[in-house]
N, C-alpha and C. Protein backbone atom coordinates (compact mmCIF):
# COMPACT_ATOMS: atom_id res chain seq x y z
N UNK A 1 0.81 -1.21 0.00
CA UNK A 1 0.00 0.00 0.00
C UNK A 1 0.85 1.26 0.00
N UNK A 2 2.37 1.11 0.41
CA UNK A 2 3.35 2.26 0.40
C UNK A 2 3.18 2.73 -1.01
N UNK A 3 2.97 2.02 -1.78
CA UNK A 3 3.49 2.96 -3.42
C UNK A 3 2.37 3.67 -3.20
N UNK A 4 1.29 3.84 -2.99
CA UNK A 4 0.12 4.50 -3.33
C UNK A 4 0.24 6.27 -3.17
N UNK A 5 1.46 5.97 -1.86
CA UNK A 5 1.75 7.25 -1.36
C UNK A 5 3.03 7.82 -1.92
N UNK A 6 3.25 9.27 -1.78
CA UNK A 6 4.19 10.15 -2.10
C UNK A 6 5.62 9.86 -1.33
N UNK A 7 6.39 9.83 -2.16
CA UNK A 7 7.92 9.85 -1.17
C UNK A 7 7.89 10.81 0.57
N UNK A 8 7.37 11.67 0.23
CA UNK A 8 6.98 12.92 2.00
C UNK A 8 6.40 12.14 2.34
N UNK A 9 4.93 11.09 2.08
CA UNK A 9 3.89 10.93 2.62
C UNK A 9 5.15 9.25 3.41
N UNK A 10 5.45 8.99 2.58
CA UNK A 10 6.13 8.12 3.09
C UNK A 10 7.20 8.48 4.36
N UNK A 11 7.62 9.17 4.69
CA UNK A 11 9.08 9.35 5.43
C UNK A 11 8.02 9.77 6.47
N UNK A 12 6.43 11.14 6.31
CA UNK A 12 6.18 11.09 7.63
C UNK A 12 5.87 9.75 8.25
N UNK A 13 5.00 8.74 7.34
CA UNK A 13 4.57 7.71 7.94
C UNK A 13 6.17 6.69 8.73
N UNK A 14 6.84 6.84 8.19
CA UNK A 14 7.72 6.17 8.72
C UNK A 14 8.28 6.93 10.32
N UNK A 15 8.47 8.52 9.79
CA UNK A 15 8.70 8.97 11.31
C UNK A 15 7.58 8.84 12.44
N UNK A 16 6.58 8.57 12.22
CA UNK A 16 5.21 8.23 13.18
C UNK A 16 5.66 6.77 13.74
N UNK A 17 5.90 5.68 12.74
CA UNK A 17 5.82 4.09 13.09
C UNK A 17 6.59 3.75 13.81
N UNK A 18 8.15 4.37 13.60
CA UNK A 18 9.30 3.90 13.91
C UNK A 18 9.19 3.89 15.43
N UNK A 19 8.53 4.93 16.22
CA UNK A 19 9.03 4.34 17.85
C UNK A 19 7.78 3.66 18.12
N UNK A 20 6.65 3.58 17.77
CA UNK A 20 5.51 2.65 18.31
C UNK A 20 5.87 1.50 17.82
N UNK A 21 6.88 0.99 16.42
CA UNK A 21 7.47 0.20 16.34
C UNK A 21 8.63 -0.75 17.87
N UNK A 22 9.31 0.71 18.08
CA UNK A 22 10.44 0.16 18.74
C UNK A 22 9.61 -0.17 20.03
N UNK A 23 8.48 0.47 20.68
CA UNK A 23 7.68 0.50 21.79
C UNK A 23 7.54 -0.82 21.72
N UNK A 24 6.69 -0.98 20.55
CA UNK A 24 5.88 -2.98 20.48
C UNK A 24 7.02 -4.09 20.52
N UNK A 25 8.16 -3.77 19.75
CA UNK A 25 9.33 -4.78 20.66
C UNK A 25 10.06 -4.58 21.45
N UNK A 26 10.24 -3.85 22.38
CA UNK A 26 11.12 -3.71 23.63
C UNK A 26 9.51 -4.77 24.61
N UNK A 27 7.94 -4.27 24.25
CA UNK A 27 7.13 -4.95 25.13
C UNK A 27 7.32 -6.44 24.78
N UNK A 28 7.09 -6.87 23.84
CA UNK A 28 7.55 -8.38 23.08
C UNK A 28 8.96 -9.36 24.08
N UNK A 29 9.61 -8.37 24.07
CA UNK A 29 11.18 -9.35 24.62
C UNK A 29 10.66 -9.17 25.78
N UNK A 30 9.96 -8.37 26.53
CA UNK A 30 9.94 -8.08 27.90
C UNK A 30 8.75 -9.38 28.07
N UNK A 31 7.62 -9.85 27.32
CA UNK A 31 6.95 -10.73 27.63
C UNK A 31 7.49 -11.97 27.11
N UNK A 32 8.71 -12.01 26.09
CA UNK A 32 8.85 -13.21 25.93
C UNK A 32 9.91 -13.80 27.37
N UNK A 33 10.90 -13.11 27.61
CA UNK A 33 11.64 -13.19 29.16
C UNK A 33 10.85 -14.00 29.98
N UNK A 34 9.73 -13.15 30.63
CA UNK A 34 8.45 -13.63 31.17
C UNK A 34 8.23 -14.56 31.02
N UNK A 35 7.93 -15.21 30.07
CA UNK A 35 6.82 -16.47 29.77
C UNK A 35 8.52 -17.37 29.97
N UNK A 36 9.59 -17.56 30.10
CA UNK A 36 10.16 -18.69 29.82
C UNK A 36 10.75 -18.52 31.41
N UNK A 37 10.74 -17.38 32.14
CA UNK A 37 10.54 -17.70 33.55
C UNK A 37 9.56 -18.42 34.14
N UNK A 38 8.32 -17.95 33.79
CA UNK A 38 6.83 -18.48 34.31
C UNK A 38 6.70 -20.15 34.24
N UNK A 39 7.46 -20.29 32.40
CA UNK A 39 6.78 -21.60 32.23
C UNK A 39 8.05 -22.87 33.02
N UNK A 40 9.62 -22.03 33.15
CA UNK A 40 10.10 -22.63 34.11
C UNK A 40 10.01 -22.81 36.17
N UNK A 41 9.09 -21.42 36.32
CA UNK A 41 8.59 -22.06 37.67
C UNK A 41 7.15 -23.34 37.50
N UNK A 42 6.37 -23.33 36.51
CA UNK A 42 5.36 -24.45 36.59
C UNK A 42 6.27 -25.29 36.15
N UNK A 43 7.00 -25.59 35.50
CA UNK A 43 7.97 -27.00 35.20
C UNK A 43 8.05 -27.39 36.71
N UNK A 44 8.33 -26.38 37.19
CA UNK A 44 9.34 -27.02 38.39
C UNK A 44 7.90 -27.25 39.61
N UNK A 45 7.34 -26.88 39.45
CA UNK A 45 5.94 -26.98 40.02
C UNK A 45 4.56 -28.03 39.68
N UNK A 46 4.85 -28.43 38.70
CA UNK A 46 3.72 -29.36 38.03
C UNK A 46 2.65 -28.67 37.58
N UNK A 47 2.89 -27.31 37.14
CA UNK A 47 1.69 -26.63 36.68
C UNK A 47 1.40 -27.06 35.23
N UNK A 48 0.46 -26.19 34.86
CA UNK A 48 0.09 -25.93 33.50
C UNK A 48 1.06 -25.42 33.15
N UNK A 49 1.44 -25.98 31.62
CA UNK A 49 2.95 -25.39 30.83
C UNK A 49 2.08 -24.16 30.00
N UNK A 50 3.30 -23.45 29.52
CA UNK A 50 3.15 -22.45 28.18
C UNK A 50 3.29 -23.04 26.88
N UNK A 51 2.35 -23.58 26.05
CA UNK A 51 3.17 -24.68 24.97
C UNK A 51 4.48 -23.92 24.42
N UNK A 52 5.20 -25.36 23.87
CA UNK A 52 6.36 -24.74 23.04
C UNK A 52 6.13 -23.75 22.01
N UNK A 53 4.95 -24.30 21.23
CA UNK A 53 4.99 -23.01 19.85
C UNK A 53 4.28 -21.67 20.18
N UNK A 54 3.82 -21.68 21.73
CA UNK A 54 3.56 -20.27 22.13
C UNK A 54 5.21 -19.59 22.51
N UNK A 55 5.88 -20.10 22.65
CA UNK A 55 7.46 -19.69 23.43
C UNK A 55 8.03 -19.32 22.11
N UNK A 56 8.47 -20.44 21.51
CA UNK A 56 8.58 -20.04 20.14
C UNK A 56 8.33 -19.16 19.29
N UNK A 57 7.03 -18.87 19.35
CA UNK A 57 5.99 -17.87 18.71
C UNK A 57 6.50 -16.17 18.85
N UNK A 58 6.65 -15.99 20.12
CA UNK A 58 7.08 -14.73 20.53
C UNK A 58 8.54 -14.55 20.02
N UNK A 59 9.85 -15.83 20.18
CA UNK A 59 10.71 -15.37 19.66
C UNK A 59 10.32 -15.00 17.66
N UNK A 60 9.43 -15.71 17.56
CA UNK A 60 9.72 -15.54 15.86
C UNK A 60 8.77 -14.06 15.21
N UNK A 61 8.00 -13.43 16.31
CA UNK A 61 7.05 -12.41 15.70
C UNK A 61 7.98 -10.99 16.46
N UNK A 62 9.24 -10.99 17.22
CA UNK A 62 10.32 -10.11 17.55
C UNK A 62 10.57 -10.37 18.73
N UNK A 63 10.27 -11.14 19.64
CA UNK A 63 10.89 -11.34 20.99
C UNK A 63 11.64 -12.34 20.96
N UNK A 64 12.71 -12.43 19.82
CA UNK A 64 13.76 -13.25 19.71
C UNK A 64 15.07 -13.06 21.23
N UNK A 65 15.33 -11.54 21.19
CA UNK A 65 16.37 -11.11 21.83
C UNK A 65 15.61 -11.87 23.67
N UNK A 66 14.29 -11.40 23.95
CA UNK A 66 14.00 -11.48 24.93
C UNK A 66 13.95 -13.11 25.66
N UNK A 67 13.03 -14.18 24.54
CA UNK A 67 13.53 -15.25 24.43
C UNK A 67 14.26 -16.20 25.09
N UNK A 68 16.01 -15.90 24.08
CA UNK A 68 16.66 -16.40 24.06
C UNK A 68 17.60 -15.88 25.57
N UNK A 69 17.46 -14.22 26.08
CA UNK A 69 17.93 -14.82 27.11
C UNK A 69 17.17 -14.95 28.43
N UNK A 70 15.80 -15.12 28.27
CA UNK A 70 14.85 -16.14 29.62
C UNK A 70 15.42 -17.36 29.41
N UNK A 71 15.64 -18.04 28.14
CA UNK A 71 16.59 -19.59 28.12
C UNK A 71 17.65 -19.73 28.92
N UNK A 72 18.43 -19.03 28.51
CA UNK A 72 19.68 -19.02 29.60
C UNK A 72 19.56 -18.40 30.87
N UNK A 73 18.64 -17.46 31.44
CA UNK A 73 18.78 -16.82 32.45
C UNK A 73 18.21 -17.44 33.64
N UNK A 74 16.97 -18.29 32.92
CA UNK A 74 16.13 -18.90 34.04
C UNK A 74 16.95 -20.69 33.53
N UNK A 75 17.91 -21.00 32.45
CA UNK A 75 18.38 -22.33 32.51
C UNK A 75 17.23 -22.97 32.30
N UNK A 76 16.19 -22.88 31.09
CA UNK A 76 14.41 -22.99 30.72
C UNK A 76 14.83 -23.95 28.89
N UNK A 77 14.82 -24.72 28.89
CA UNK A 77 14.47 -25.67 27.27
C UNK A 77 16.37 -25.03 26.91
N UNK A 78 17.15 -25.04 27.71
CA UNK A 78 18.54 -24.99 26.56
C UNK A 78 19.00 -26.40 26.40
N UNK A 79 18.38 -27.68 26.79
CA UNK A 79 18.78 -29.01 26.51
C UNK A 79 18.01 -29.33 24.90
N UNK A 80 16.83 -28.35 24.67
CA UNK A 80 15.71 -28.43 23.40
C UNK A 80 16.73 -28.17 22.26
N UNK A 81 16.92 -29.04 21.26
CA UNK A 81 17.54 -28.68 20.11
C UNK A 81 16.79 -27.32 19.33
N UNK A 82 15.04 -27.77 19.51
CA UNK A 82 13.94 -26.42 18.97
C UNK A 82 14.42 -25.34 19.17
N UNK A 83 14.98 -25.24 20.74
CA UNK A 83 15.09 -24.03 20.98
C UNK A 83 16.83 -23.58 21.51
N UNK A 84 17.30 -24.43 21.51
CA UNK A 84 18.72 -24.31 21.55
C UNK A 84 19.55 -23.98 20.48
N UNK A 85 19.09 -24.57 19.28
CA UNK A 85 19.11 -24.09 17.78
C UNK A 85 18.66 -23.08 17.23
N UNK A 86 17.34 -22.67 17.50
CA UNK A 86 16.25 -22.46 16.69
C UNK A 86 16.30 -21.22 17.48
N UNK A 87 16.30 -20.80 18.34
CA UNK A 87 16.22 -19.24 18.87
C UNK A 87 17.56 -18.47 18.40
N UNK A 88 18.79 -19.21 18.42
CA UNK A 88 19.58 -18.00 17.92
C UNK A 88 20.15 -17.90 16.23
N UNK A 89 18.90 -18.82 15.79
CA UNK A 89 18.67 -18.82 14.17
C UNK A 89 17.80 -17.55 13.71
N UNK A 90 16.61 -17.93 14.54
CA UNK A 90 15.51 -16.96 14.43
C UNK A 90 16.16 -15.41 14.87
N UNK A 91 16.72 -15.29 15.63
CA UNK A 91 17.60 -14.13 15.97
C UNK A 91 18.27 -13.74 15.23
N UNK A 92 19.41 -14.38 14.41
CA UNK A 92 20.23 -13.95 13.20
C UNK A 92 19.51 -13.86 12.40
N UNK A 93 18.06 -14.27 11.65
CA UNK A 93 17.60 -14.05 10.56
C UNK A 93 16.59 -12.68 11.01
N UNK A 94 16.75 -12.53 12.18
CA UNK A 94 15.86 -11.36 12.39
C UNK A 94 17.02 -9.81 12.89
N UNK A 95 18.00 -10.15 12.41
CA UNK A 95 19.03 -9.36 12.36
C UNK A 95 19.33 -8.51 11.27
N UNK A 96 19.46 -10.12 10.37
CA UNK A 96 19.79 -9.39 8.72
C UNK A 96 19.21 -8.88 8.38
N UNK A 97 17.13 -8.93 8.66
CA UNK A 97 16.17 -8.24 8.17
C UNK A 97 16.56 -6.70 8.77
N UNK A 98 16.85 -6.69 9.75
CA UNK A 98 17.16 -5.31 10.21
C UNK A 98 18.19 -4.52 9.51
N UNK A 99 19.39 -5.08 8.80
CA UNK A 99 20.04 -4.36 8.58
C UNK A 99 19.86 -4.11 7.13
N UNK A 100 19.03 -4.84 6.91
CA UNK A 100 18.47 -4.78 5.43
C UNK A 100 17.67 -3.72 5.47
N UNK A 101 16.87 -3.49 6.56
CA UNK A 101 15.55 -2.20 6.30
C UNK A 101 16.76 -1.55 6.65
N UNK A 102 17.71 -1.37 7.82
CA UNK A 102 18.72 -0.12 7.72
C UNK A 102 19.22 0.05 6.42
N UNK A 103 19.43 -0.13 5.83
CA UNK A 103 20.84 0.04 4.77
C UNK A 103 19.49 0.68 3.94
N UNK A 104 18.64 0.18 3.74
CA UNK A 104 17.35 0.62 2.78
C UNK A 104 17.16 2.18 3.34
N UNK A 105 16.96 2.68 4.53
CA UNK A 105 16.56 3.83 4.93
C UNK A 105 17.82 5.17 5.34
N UNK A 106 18.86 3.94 5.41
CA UNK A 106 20.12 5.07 5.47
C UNK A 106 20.23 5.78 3.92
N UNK A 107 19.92 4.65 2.94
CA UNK A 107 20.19 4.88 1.54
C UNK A 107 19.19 5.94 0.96
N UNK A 108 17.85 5.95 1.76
CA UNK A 108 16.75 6.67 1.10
C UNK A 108 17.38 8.49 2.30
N UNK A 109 17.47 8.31 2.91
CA UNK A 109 18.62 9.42 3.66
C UNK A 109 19.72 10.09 3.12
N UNK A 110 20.55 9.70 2.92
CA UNK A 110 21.18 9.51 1.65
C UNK A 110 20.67 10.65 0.54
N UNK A 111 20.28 9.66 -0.04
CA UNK A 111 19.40 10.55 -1.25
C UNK A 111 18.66 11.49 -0.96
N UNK A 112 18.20 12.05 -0.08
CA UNK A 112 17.48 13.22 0.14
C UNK A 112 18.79 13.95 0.70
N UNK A 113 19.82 13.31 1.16
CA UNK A 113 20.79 14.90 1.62
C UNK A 113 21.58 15.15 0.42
N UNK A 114 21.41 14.27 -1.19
CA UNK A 114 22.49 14.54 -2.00
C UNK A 114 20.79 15.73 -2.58
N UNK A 115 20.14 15.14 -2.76
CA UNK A 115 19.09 15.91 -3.62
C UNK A 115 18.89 17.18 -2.75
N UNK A 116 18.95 17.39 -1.56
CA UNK A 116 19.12 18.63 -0.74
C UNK A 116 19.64 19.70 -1.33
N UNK A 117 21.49 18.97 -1.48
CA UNK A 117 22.30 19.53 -1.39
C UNK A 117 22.90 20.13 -2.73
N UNK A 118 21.55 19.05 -4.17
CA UNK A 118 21.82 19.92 -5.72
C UNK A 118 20.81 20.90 -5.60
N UNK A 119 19.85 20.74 -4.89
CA UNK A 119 18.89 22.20 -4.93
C UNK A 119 19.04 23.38 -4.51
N UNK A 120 20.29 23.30 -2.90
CA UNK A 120 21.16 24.39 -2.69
C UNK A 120 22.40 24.95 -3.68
N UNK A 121 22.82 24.15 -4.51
CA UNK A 121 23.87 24.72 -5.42
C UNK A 121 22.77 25.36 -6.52
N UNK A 122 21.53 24.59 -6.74
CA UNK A 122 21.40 25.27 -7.89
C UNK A 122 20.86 26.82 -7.83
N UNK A 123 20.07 26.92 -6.34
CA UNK A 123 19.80 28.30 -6.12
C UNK A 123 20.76 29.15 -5.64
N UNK A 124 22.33 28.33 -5.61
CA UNK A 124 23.23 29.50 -5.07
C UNK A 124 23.95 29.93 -6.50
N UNK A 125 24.15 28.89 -7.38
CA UNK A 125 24.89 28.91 -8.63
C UNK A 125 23.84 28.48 -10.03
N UNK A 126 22.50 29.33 -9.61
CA UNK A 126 21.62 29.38 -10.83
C UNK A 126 22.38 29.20 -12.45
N UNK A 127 21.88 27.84 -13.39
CA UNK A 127 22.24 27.81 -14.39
C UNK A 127 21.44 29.16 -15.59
N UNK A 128 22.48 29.01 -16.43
CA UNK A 128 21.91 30.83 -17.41
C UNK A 128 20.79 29.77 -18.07
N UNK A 129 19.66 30.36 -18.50
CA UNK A 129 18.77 29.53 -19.44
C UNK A 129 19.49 29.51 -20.73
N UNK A 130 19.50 27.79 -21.24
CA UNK A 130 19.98 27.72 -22.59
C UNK A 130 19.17 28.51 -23.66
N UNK A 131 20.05 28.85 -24.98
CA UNK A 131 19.66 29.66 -25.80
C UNK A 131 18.85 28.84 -26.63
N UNK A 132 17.51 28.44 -27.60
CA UNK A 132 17.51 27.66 -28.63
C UNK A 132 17.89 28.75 -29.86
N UNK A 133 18.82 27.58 -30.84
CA UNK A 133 19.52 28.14 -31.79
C UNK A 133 18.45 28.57 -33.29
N UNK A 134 19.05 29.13 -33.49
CA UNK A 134 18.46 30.53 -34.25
C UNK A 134 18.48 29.90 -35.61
N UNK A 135 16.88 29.76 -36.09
CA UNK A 135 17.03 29.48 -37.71
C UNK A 135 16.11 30.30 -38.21
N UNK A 136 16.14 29.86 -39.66
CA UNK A 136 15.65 30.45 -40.41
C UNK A 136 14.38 31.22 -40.32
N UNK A 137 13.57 30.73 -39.54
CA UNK A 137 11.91 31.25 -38.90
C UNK A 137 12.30 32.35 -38.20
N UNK A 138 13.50 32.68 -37.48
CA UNK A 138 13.81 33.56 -36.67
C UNK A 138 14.14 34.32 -37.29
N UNK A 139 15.08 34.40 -38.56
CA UNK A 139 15.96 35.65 -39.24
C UNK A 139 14.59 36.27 -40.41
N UNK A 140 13.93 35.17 -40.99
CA UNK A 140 13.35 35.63 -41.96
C UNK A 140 12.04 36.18 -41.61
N UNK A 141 11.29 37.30 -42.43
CA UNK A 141 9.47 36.94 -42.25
C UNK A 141 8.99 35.60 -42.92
N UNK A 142 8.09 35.11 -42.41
CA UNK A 142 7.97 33.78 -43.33
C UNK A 142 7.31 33.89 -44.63
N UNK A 143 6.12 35.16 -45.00
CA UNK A 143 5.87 35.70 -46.15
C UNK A 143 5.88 36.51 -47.25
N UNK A 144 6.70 37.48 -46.90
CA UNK A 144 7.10 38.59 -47.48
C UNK A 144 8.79 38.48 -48.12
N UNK A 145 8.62 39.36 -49.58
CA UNK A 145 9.81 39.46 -50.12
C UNK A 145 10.01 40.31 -50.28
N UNK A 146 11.38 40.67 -51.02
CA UNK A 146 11.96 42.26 -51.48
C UNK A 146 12.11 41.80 -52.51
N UNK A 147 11.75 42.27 -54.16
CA UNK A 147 12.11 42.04 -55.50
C UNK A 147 12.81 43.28 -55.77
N UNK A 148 14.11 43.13 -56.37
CA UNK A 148 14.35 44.43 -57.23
C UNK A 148 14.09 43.79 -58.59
N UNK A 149 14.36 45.14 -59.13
CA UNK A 149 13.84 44.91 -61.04
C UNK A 149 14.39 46.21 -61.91
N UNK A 150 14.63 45.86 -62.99
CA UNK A 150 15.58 46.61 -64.26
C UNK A 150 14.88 48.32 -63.81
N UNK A 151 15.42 49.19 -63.61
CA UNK A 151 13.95 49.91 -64.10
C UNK A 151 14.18 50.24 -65.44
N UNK A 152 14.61 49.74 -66.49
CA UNK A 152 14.76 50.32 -67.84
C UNK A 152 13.42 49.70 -68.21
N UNK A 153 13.43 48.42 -67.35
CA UNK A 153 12.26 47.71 -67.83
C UNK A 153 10.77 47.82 -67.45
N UNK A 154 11.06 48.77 -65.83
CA UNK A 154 10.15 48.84 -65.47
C UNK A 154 9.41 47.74 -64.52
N UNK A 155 8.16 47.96 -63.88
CA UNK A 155 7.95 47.03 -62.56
C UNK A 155 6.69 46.92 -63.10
N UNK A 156 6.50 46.98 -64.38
CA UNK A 156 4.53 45.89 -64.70
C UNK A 156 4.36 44.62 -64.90
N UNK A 157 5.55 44.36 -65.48
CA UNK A 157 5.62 42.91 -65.46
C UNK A 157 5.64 42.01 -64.24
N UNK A 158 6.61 42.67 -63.54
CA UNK A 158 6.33 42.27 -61.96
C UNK A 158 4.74 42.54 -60.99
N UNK A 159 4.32 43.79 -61.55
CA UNK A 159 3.06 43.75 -60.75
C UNK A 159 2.16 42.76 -61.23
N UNK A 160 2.17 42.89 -62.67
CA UNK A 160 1.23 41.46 -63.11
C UNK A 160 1.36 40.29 -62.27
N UNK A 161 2.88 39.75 -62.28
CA UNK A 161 3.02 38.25 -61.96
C UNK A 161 2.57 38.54 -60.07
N UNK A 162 2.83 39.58 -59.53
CA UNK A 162 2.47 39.63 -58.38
C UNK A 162 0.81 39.14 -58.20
N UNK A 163 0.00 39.96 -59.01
CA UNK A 163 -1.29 39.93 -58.68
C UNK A 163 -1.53 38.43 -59.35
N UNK A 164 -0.94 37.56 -60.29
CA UNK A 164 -1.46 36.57 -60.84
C UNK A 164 -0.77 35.75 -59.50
N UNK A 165 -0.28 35.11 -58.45
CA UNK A 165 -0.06 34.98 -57.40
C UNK A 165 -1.16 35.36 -55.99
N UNK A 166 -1.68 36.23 -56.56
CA UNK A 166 -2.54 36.36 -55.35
C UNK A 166 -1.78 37.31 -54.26
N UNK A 167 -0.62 37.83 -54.52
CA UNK A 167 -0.07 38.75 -53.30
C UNK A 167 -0.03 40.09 -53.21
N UNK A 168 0.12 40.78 -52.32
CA UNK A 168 0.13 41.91 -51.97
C UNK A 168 1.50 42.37 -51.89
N UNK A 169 1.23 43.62 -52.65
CA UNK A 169 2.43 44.42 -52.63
C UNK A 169 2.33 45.65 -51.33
N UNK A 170 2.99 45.72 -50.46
CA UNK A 170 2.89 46.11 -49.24
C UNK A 170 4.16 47.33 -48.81
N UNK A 171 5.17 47.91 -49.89
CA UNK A 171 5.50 49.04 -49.75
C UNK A 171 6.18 48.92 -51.73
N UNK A 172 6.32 50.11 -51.39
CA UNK A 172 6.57 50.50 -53.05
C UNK A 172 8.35 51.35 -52.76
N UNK A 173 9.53 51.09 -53.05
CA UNK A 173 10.83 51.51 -52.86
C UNK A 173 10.93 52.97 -53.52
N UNK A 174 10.66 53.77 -52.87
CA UNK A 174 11.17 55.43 -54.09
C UNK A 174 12.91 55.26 -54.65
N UNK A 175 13.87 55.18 -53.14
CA UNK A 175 15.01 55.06 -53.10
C UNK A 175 16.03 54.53 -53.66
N UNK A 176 15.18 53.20 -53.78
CA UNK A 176 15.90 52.43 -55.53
C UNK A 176 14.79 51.42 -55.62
N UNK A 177 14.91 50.69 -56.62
CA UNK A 177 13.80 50.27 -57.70
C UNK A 177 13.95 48.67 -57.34
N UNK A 178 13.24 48.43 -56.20
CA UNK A 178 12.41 47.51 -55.58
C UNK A 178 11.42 47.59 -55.00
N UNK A 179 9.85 46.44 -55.05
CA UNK A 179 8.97 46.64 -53.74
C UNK A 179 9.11 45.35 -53.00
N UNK A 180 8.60 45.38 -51.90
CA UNK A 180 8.04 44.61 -51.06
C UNK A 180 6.56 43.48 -50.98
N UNK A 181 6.56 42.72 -51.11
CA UNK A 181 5.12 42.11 -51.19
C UNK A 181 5.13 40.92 -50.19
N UNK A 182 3.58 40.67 -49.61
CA UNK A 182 3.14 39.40 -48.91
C UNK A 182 2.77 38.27 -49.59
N UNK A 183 2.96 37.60 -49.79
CA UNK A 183 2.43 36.17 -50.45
C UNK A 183 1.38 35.55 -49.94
N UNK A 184 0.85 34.90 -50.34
CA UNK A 184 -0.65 34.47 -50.08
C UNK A 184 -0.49 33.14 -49.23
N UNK A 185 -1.62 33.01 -48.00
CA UNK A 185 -1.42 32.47 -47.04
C UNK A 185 -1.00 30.47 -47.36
N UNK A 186 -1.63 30.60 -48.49
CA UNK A 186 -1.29 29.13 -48.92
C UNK A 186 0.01 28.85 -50.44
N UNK A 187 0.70 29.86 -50.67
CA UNK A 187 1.81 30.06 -51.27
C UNK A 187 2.86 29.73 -50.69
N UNK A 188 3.86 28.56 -51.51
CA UNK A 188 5.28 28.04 -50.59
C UNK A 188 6.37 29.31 -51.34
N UNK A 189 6.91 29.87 -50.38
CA UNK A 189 7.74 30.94 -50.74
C UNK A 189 8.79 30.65 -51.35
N UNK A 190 9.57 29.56 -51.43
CA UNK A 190 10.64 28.92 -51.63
C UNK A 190 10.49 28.72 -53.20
N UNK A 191 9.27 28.26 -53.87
CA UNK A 191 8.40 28.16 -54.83
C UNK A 191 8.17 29.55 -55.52
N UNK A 192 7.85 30.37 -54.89
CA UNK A 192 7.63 31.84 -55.44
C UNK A 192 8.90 32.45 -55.14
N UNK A 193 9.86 32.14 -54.87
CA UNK A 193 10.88 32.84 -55.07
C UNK A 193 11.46 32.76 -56.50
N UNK A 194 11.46 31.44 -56.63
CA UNK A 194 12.06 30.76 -57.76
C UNK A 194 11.63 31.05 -59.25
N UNK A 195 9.96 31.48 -59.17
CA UNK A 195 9.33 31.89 -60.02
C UNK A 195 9.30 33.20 -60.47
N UNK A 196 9.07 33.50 -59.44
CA UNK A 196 9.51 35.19 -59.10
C UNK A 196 10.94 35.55 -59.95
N UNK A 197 11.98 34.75 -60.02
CA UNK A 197 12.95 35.22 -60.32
C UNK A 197 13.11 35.09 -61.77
N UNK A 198 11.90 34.54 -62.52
CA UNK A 198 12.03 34.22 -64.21
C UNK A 198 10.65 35.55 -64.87
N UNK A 199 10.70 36.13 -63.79
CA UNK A 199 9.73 37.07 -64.48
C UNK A 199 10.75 38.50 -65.16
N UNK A 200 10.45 38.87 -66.29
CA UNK A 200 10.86 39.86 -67.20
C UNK A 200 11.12 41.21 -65.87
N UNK A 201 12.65 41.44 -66.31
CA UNK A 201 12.79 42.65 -65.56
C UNK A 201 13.40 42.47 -64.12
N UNK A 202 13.38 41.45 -63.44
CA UNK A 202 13.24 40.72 -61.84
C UNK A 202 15.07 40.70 -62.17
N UNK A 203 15.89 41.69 -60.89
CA UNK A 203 17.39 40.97 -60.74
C UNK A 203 17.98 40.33 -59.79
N UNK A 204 16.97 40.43 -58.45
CA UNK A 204 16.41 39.24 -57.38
C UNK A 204 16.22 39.84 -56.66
N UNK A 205 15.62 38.32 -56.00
CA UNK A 205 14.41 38.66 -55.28
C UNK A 205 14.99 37.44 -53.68
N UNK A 206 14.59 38.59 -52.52
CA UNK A 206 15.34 38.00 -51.33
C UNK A 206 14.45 38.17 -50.54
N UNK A 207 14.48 37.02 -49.18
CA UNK A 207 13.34 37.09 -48.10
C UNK A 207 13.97 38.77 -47.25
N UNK A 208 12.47 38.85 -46.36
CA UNK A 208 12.69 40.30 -45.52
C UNK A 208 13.15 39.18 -44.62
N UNK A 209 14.16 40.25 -43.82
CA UNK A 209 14.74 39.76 -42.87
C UNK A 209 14.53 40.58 -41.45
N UNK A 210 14.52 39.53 -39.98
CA UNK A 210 13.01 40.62 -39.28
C UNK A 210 14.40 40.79 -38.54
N UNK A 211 14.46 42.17 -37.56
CA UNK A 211 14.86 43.58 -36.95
C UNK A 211 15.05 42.20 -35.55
N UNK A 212 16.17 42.11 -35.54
CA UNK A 212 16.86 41.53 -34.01
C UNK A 212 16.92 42.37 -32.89
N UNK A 213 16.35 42.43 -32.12
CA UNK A 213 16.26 43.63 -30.89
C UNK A 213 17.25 43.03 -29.75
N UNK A 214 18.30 43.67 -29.04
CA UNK A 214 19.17 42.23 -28.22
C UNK A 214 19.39 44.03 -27.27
């Protein structure tokens, strides 16, 4: 059910569990102790026993530590191979699990002080925003041209082929003997350049190029 939750949602839940965790086994060893005193005064008494797989039981659900030393302390089943064996098995395998969730939570620790510690460089040593590189959409207008033309020859021939195109001529040159025109919204310019350049009079014809402000 952990994945369901957020990495935060996770670490609080873990800072909540961890000592009601450690609470429920420090009580565990403290009742497993208990029970292998108890069930060695009824031994020695003729009482009612504690069965074995209740004794057992407690070492294997975390009252391994507590357990194993009511065995030796009260001198309770250490002749039992079950439990002469078997408690400081259950103990080592309930060891490695521990150092397995450690190494798991030092590691997730870890990673939050390296990820900490790139979010402090990056707000102390802010990267410049990369540039994207500059093409042709950027330098050119995407519809408009500049034609010059002969003027011996004059600019009708050009206005013709303009208007048989469908475009707009959009400044007229006094200064020297070119205009300007828009091309029509479904005209490939690349195409009308080319054409553009076989018309009578035409000595070329170049895209507008748009005003870089820096």
């Amino acid at each position: 059910m952990l994945f369901f939750f957020t990495s935060k949602q996770r670490r609080m839940m873990q800072q909540q569990f961890t000592p009601f965790v450690a609470i429920i086994l420090l009580l565990l060893n403290v009742v497993a102790f208990l029970a292998y005193g108890i069930d060695k005064y009824k031994a020695r008494h003729n009482k009612w026993r504690i069965p074995e797989s209740t004794l057992i039981g407690l070492a294997v659900i975390g009252g391994s530590v507590g357990a194993l030393a009511g065995m030796y302390a009260f001198r309770h089943k250490t002749q039992h191979a079950k439990f002469k064996y078997g408690l400081p098995i259950i103990l080592i395998l309930q060891l490695l699990l521990l150092s397995f969730c450690s190494c798991s939570t030092w590691r997730q620790a870890y990673d939050r002080g390296r990820e900490q510690e790139q979010q402090w460089q990056e707000r102390r040593h802010p990267q410049p925003p990369q540039q994207r590189p500059i093409g042709d959409a950027d330098l050119y207008s995407p519809s408009t041209l500049i034609i010059h033309y002969d003027a011996a020859i004059g600019k009708q021939p050009l206005f013709r082929a303009v208007k048989k195109r469908k475009a707009e001529v959009v400044y007229d040159y006094r200064s020297f003997n070119a205009i300007a025109i828009r091309l029509h919204k479904n005209d490939n310019i690349h195409k009308a350049m080319e054409q553009l350049k076989k018309v009578k009079g035409v000595l070329q014809v170049s895209r507008d190029r748009k005003v870089q402000l820096h």
